[in-house]
PDB file of N, CA and C in Angstrom:
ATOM      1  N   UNK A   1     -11.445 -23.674  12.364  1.00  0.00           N
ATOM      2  CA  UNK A   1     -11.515 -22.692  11.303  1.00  0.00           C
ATOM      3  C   UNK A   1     -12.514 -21.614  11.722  1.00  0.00           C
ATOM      4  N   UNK A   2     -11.993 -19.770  11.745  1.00  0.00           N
ATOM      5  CA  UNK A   2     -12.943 -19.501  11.711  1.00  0.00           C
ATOM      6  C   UNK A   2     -14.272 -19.328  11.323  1.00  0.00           C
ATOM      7  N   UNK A   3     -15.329 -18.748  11.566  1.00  0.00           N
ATOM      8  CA  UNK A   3     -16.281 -18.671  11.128  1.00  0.00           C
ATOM      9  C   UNK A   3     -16.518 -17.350  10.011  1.00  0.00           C
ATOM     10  N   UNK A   4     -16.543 -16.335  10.792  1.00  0.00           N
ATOM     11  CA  UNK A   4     -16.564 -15.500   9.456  1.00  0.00           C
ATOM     12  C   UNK A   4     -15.318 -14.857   8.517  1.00  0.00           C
ATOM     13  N   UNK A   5     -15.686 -14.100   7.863  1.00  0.00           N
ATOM     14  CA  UNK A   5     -14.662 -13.793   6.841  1.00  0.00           C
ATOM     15  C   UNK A   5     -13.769 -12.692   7.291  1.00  0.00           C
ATOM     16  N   UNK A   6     -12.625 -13.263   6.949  1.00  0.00           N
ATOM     17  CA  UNK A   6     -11.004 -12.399   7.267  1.00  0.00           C
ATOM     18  C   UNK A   6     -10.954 -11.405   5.756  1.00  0.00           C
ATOM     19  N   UNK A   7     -10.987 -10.246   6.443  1.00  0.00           N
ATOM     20  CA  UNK A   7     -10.648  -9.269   4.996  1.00  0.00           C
ATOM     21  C   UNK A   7      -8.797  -9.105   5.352  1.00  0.00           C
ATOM     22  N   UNK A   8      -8.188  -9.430   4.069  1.00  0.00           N
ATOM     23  CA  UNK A   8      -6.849  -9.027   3.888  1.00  0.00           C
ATOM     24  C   UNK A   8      -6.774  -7.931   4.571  1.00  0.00           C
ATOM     25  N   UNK A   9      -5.709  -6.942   4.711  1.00  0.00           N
ATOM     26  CA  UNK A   9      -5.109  -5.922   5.253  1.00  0.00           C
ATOM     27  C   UNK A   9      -5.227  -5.318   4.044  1.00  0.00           C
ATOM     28  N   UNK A  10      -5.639  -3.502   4.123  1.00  0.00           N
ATOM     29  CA  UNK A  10      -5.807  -2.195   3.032  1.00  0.00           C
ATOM     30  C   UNK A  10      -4.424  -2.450   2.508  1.00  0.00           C
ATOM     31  N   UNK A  11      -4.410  -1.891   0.997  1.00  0.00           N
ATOM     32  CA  UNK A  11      -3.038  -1.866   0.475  1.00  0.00           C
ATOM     33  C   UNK A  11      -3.028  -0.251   0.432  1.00  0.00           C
ATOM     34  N   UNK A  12      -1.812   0.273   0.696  1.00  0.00           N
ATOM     35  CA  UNK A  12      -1.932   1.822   1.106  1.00  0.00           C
ATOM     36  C   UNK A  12      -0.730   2.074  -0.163  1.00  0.00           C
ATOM     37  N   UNK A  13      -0.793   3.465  -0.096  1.00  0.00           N
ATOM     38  CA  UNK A  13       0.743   3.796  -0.697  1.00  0.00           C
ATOM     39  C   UNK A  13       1.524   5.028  -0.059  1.00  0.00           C
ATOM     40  N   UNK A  14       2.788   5.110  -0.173  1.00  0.00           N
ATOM     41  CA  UNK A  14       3.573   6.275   0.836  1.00  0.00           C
ATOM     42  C   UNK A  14       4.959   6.787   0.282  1.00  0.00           C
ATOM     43  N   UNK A  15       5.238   7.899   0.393  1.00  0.00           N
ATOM     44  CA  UNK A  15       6.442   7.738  -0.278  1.00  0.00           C
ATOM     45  C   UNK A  15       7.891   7.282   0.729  1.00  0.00           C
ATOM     46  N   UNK A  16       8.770   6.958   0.142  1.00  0.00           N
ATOM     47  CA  UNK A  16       9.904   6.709   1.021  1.00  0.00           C
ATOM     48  C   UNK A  16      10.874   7.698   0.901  1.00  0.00           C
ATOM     49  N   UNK A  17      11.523   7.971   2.304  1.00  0.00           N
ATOM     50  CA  UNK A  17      12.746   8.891   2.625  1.00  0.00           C
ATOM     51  C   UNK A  17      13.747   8.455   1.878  1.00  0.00           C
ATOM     52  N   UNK A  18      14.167   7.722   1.513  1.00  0.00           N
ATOM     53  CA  UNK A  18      15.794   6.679   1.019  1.00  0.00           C
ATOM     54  C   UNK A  18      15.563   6.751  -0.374  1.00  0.00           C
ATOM     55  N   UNK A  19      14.615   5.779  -0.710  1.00  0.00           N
ATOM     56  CA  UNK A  19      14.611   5.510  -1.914  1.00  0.00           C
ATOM     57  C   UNK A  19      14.242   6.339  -3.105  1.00  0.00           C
ATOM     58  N   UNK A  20      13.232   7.767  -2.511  1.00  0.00           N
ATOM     59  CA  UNK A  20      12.850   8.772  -3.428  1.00  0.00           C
ATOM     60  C   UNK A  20      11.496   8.025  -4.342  1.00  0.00           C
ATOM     61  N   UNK A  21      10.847   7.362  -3.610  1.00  0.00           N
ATOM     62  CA  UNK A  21       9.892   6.662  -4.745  1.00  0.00           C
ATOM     63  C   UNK A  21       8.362   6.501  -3.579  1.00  0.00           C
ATOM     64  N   UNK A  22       7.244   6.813  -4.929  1.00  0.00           N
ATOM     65  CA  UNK A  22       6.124   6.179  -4.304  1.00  0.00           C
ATOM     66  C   UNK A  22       6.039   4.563  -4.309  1.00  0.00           C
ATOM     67  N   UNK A  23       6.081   4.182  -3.305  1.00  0.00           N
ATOM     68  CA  UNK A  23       5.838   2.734  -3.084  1.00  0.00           C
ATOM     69  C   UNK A  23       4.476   2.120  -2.572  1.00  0.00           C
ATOM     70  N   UNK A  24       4.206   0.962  -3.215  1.00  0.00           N
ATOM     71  CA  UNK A  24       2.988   0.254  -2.497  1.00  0.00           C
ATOM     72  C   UNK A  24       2.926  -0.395  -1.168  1.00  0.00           C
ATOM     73  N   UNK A  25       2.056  -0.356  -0.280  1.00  0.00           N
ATOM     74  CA  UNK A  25       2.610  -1.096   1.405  1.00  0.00           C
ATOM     75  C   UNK A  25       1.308  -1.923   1.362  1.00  0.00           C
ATOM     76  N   UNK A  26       1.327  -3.143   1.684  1.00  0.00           N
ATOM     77  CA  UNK A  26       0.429  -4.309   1.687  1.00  0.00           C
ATOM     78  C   UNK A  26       0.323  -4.413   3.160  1.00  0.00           C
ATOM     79  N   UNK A  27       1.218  -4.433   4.386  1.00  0.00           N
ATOM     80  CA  UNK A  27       1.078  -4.944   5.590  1.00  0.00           C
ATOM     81  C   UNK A  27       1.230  -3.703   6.353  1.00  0.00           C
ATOM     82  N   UNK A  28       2.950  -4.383   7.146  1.00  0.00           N
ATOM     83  CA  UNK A  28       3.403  -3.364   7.888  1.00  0.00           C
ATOM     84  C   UNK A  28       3.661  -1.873   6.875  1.00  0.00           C
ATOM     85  N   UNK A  29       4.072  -1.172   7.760  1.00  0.00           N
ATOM     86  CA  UNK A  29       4.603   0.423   7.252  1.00  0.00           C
ATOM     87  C   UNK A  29       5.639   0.011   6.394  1.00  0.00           C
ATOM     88  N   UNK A  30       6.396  -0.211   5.647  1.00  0.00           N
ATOM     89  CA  UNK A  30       7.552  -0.368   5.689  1.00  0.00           C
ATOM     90  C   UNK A  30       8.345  -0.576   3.934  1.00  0.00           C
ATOM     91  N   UNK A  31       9.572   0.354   3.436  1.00  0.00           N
ATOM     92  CA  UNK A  31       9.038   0.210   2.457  1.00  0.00           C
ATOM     93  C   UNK A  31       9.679  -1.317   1.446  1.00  0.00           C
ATOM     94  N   UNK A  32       9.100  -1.617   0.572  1.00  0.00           N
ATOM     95  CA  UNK A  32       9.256  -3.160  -0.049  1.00  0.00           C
ATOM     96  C   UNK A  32      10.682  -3.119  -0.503  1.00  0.00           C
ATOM     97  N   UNK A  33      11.082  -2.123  -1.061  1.00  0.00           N
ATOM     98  CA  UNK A  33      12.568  -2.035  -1.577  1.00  0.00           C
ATOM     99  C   UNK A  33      13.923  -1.802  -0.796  1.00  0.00           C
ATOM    100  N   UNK A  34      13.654  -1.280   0.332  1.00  0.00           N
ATOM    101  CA  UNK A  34      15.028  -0.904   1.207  1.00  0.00           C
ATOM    102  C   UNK A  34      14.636  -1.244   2.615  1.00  0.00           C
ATOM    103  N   UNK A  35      13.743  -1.460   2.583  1.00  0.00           N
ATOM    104  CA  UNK A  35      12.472  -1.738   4.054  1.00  0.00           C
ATOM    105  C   UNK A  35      13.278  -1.199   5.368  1.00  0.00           C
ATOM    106  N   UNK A  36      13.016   0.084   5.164  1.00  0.00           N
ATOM    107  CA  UNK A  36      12.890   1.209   5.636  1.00  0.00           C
ATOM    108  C   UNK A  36      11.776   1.583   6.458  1.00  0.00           C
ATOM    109  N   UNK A  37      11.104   1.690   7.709  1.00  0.00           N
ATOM    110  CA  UNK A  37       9.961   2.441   8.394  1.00  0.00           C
ATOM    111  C   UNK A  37       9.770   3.134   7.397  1.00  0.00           C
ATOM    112  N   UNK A  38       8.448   3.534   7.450  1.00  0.00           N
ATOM    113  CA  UNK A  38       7.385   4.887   6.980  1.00  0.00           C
ATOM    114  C   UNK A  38       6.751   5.073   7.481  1.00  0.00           C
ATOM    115  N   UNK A  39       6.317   6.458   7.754  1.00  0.00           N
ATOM    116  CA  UNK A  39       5.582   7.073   8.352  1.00  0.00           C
ATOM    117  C   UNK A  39       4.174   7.212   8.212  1.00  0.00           C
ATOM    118  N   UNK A  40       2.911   6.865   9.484  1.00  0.00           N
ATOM    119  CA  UNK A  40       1.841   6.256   9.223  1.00  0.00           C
ATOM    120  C   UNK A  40       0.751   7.388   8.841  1.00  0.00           C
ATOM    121  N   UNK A  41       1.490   8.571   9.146  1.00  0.00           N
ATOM    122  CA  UNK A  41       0.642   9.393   8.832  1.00  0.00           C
ATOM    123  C   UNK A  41       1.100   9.776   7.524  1.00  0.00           C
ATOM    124  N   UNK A  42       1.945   9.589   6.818  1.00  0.00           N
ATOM    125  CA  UNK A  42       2.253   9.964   4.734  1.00  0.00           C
ATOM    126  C   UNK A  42       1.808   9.057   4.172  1.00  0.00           C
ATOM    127  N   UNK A  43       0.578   7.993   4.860  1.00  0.00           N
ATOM    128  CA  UNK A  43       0.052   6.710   3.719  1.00  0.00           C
ATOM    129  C   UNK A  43      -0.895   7.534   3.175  1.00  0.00           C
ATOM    130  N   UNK A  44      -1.275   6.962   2.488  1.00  0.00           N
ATOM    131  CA  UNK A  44      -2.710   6.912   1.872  1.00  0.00           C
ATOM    132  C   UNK A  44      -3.365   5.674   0.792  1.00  0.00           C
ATOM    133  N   UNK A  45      -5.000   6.101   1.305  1.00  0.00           N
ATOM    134  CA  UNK A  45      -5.177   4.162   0.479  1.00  0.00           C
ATOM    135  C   UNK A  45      -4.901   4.726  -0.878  1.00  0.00           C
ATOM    136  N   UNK A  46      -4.588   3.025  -1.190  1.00  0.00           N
ATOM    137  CA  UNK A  46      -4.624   3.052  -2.778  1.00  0.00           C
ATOM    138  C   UNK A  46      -5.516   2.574  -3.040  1.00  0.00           C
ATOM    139  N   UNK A  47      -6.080   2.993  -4.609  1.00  0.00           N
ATOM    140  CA  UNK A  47      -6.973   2.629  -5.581  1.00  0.00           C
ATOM    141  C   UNK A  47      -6.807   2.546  -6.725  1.00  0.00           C
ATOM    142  N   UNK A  48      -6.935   1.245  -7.382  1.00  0.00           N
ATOM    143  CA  UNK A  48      -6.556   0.781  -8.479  1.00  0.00           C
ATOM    144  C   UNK A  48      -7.207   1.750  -9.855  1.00  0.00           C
ATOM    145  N   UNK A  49      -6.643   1.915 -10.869  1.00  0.00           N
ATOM    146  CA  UNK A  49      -6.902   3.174 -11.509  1.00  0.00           C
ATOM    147  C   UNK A  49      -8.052   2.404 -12.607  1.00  0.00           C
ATOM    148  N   UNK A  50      -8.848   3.548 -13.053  1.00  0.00           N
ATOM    149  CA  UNK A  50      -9.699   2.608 -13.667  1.00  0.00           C
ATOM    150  C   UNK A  50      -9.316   2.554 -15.564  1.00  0.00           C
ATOM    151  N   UNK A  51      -9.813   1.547 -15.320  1.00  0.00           N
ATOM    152  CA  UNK A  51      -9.619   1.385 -17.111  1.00  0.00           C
ATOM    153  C   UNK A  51     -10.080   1.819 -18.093  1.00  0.00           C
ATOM    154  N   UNK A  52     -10.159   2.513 -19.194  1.00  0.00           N
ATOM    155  CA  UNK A  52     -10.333   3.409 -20.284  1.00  0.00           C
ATOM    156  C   UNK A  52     -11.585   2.447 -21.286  1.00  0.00           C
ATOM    157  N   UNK A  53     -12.880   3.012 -21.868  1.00  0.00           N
ATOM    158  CA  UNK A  53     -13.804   2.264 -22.257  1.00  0.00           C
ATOM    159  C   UNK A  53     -12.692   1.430 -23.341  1.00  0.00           C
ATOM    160  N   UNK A  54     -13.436   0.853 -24.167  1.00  0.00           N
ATOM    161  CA  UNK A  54     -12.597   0.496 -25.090  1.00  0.00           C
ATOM    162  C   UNK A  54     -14.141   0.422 -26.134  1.00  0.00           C
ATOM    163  N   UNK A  55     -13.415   1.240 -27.410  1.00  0.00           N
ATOM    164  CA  UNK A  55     -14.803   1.297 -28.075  1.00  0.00           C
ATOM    165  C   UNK A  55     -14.817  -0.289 -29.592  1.00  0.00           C
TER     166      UNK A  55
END
């Protein structure tokens, strides 16, 4: 077992040629719905949106 800690892989997002949609990418390029290549330079990271106070 290693020793130190394995960080998961960035979750990015990109849009796809085919499908017409922003999609989420966890690993490879590729997109989850038609898995289709994407292009590594149209990712960008994602960031989870933040949540609204709640009074």
């Amino acid at each position: 077992m290693p020793n130190g800690t394995h960080q998961p892989p960035a979750m990015r997002e990109g849009e796809c040629p085919y499908c017409e949609r922003t999609v989420l990418v966890y690993e490879e390029p590729r997109c989850p719905l038609c898995d289709c290549p994407l292009e590594e330079f149209g990712m960008r990271p994602f960031s989870f949106p933040a949540e609204p106070d709640r009074d």
